[in-house]
Protein backbone atom coordinates (compact mmCIF):
# COMPACT_ATOMS: atom_id res chain seq x y z
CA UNK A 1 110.29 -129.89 47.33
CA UNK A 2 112.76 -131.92 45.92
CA UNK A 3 115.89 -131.94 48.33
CA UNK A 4 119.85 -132.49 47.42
CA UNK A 5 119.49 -136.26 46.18
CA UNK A 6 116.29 -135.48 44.54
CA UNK A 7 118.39 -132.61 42.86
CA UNK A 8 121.13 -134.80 41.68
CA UNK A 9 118.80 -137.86 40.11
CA UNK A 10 117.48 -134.88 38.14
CA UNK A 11 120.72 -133.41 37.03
CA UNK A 12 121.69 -137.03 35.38
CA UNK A 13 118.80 -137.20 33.83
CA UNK A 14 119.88 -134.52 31.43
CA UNK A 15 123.05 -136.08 31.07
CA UNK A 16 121.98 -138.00 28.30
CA UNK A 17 122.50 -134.43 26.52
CA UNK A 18 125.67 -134.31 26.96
CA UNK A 19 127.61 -133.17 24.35
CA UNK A 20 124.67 -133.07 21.81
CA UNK A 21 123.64 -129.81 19.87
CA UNK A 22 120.50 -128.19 20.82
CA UNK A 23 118.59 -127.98 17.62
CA UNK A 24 115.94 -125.47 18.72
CA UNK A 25 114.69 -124.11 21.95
CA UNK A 26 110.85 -123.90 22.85
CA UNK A 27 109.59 -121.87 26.29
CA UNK A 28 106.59 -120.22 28.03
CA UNK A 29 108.29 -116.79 28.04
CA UNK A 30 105.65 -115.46 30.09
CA UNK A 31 105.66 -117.91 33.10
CA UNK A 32 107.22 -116.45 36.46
CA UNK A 33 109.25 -119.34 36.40
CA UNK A 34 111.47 -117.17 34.02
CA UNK A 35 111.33 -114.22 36.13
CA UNK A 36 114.37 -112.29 35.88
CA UNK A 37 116.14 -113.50 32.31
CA UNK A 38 116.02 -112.94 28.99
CA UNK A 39 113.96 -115.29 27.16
CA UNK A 40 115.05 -114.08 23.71
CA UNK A 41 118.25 -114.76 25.06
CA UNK A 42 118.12 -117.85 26.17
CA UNK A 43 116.32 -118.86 22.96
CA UNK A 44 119.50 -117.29 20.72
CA UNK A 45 122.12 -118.32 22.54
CA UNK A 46 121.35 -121.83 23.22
CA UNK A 47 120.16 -122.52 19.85
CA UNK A 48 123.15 -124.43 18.17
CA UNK A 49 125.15 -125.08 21.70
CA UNK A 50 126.01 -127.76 22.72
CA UNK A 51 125.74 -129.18 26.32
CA UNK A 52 129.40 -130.19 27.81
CA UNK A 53 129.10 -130.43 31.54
CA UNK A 54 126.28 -130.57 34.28
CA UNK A 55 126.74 -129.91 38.06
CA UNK A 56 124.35 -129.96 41.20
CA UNK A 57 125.19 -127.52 44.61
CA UNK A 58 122.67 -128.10 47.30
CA UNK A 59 119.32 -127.33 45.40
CA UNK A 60 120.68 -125.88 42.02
CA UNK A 61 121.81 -127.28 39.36
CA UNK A 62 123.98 -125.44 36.54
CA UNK A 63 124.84 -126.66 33.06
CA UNK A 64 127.28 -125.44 30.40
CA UNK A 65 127.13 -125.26 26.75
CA UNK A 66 129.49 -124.07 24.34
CA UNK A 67 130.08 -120.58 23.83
CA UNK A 68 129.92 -119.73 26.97
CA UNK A 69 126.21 -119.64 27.77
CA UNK A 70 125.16 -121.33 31.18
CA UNK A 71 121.77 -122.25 32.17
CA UNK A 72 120.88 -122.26 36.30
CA UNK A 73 117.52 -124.30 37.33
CA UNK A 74 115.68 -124.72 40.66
CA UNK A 75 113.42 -126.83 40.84
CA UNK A 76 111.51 -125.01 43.19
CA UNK A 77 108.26 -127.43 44.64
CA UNK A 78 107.31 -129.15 41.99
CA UNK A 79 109.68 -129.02 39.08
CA UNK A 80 111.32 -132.10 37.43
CA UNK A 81 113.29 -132.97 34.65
CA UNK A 82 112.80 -135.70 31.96
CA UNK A 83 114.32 -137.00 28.59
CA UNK A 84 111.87 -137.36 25.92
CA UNK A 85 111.48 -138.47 21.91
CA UNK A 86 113.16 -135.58 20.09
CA UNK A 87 109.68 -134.98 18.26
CA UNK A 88 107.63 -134.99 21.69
CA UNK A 89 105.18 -132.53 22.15
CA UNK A 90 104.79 -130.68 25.18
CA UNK A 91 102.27 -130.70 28.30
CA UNK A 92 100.89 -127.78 29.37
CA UNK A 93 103.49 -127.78 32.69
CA UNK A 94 106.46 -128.22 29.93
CA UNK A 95 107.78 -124.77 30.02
CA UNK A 96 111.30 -125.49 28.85
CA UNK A 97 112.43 -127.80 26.20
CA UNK A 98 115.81 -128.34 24.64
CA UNK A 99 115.21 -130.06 21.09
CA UNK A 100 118.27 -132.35 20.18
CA UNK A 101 118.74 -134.53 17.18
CA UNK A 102 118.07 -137.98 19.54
CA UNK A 103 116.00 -136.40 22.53
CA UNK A 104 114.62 -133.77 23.95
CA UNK A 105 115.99 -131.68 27.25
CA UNK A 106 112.07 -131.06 29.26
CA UNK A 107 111.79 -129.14 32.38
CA UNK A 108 108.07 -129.56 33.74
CA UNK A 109 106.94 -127.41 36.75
CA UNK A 110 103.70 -127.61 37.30
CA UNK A 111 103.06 -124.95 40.40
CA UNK A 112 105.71 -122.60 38.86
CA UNK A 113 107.68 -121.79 42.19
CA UNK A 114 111.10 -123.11 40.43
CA UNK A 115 113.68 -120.84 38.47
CA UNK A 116 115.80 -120.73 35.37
CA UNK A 117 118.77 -118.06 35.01
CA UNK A 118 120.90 -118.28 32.13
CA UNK A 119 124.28 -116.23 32.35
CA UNK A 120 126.54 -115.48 29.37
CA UNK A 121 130.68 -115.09 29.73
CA UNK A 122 133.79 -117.61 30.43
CA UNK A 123 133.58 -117.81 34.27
CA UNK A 124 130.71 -119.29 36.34
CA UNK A 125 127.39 -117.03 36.88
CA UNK A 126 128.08 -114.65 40.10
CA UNK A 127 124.56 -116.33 41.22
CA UNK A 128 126.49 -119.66 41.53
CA UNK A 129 128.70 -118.95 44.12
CA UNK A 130 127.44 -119.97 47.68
CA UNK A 131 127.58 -122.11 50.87
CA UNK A 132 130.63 -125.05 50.85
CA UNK A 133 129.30 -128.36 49.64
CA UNK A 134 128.17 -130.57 52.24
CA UNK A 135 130.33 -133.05 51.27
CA UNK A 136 133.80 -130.84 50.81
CA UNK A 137 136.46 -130.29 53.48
CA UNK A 138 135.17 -126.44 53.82
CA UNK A 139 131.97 -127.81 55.84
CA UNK A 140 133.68 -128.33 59.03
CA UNK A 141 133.06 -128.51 62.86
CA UNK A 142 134.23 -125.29 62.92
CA UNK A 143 132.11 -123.13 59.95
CA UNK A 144 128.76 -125.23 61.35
CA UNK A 145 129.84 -124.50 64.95
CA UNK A 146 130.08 -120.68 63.51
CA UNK A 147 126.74 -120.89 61.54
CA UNK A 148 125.09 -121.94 64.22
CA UNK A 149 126.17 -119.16 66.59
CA UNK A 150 125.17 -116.50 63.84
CA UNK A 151 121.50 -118.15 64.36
CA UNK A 152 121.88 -118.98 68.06
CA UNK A 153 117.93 -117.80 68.68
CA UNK A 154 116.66 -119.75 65.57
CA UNK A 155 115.19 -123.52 66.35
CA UNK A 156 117.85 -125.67 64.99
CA UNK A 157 115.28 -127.35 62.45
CA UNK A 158 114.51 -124.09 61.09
CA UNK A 159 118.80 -122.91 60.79
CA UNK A 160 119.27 -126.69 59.23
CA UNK A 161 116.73 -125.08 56.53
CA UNK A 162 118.83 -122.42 55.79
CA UNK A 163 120.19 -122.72 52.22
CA UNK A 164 122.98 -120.36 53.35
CA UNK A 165 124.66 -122.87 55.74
CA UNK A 166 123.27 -126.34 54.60
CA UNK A 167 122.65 -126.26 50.65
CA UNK A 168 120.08 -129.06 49.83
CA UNK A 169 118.90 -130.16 52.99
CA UNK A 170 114.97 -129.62 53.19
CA UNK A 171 112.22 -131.03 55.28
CA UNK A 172 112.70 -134.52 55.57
CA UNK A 173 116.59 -134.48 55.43
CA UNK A 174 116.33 -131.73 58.51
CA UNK A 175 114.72 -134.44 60.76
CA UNK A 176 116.55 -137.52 59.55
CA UNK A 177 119.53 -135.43 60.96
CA UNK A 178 118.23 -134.36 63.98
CA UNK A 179 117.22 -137.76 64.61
CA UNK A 180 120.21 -139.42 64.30
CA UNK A 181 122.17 -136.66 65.95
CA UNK A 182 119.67 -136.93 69.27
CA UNK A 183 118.72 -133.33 69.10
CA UNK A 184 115.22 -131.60 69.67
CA UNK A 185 114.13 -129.50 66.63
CA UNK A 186 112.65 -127.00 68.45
CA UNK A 187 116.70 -126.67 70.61
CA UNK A 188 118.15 -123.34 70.09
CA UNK A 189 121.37 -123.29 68.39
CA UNK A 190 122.91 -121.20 71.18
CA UNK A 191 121.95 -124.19 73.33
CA UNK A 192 123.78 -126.63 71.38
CA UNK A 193 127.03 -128.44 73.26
CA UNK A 194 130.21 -128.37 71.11
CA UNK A 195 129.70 -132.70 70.93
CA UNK A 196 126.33 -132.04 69.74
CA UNK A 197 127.48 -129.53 67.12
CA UNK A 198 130.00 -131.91 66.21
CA UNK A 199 127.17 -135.05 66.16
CA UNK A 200 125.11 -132.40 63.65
CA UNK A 201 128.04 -132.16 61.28
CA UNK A 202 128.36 -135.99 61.65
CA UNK A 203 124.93 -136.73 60.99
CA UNK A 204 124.53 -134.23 58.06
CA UNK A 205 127.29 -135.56 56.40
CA UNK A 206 126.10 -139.11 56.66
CA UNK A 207 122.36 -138.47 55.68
CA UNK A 208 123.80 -136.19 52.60
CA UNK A 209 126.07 -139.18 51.21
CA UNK A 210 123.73 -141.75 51.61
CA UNK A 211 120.95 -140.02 50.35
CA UNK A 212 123.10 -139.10 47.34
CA UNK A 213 124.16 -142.45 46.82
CA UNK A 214 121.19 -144.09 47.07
CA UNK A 215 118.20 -142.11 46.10
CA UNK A 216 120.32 -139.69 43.73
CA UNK A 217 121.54 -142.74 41.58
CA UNK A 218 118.27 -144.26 40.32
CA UNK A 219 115.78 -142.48 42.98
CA UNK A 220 115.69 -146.06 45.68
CA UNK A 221 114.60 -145.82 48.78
CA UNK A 222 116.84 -145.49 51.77
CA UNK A 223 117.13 -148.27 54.02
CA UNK A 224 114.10 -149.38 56.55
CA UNK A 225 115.73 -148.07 59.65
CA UNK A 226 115.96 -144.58 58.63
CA UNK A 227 113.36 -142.15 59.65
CA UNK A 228 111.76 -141.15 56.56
CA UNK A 229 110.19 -144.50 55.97
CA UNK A 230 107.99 -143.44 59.67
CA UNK A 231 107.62 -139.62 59.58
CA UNK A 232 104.94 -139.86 56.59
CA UNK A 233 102.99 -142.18 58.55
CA UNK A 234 100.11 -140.42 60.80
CA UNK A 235 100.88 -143.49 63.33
CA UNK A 236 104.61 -143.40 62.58
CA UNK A 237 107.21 -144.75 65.44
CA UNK A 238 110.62 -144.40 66.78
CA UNK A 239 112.61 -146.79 64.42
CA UNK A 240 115.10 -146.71 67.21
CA UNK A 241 112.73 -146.89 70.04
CA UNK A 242 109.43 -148.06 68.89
CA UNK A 243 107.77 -145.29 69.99
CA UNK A 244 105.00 -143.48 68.45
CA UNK A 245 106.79 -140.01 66.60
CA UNK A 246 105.89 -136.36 68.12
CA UNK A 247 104.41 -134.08 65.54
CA UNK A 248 104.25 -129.28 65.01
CA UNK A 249 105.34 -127.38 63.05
CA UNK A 250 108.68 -125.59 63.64
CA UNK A 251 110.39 -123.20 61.64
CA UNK A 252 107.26 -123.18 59.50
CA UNK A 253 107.84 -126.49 58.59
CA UNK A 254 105.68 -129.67 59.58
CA UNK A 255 108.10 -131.89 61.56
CA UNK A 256 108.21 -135.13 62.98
CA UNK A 257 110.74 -136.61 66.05
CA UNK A 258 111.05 -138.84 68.65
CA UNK A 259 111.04 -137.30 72.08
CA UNK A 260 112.68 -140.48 73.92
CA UNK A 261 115.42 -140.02 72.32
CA UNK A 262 115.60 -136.23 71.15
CA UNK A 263 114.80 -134.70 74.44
CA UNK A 264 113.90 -130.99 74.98
């Protein structure tokens, strides 16, 4: 599922749009991937817009077009976006395309678990609103420090999930944080010390702005010493420690850490 850097490499993607007219709008009205909004709608109003701003919050991504019409995408598991030749013609996983007079706006999704919401009227969708960015002064020690206490009998991998605390973070992000903050995933959050809350914050921050940075701007790989690079690997080791990575799932999810150095 693509995570908060994956997200943002996406959202600029469209940005070649910006401020071009959509000429015409072309949809699979019936896939669930639509669930919820008006595809007439969406066709009408968007039809003779034109794009003026993009943004990206933890897994979403919102962009604004004249007239006050607003379009919302998730990308759920599988969903991407892509600029093509304005007279392309469609895959069969192409379920939204935005026709403009130099390219064409395509969202492909091929196992349908993403979203689009479009909202019409001069203030942000309600939808929108959510959990402080990672990056902004709002995430502090104190509202993660709170967070966590509201989960306190969750497995810290599983709360890091959460999209209500930590917008954007998914699997892999989770235990590149973990790691570098020395913490178990399976550790409570009740159990957490206030310096190892304070190391999470740390090491969330750090992962998110890097990660942003780096894969977000042209989708590169972070550097060989992060964790990522190993926890793929079936005989994947500590980068820190050499030693080979312990594997289960927690919180549902399949995760990978090193128990040298994140002890129970």
């Amino acid at each position: 599922m693509p995570e908060l850097a994956e997200v943002e490499y996406y959202r600029r993607q469209w940005d070649a749009g910006l401020r071009a007219k959509v000429l015409a709008v072309e949809l699979h009205a019936r896939k669930r991937i639509f669930r919820g909004s008006n595809t007439r709608e969406i066709v009408r109003s968007l039809t003779g817009a034109q794009m003026s701003e993009s943004i990206a919050r933890g897994k979403q991504m919102l962009f604004r077009f004249s007239g006050g019409n607003w379009l919302g995408l998730h990308l759920g598991m599988s969903g991407t976006l892509r600029i093509e030749a304005p007279d392309v013609r469609p895959g069969k996983h192409d379920h939204l395309v935005l026709r403009q007079a130099k390219r064409a706006l395509i969202l492909r999704d091929p196992r349908l678990f993403g979203r689009v919401r479009f909202h019409h009227g001069k203030e942000d969708p309600p939808w929108w609103s959510g959990a402080p960015d990672i990056s902004s002064d709002a995430f502090s020690a104190r509202y993660v420090a709170d967070f966590l206490k509201r989960h306190s009998r969750a497995p810290i991998k599983a709360v890091l999930l959460l999209q209500t605390g930590f917008p954007g973070i998914g699997n892999w992000m989770a235990d590149e944080i973990l790691w570098r903050a020395r913490i178990a995933p399976s550790t409570r959050g009740a159990a957490l010390a206030p310096p190892q809350c304070k190391a999470l914050r740390r090491a969330t921050r750090f992962v998110s702005s890097e990660a942003m940075r780096i894969i977000g701007h042209d989708y590169s790989d972070p550097p060989r010493n992060w964790l990522i690079h190993q926890r793929w690997k079936a005989s994947g080791v500590c980068p820190r420690d050499r030693v080979p990575l312990s594997r289960a799932t927690v919180g549902g999810r399949t995760t990978a850490w090193c128990a040298r150095c994140q002890p129970a």
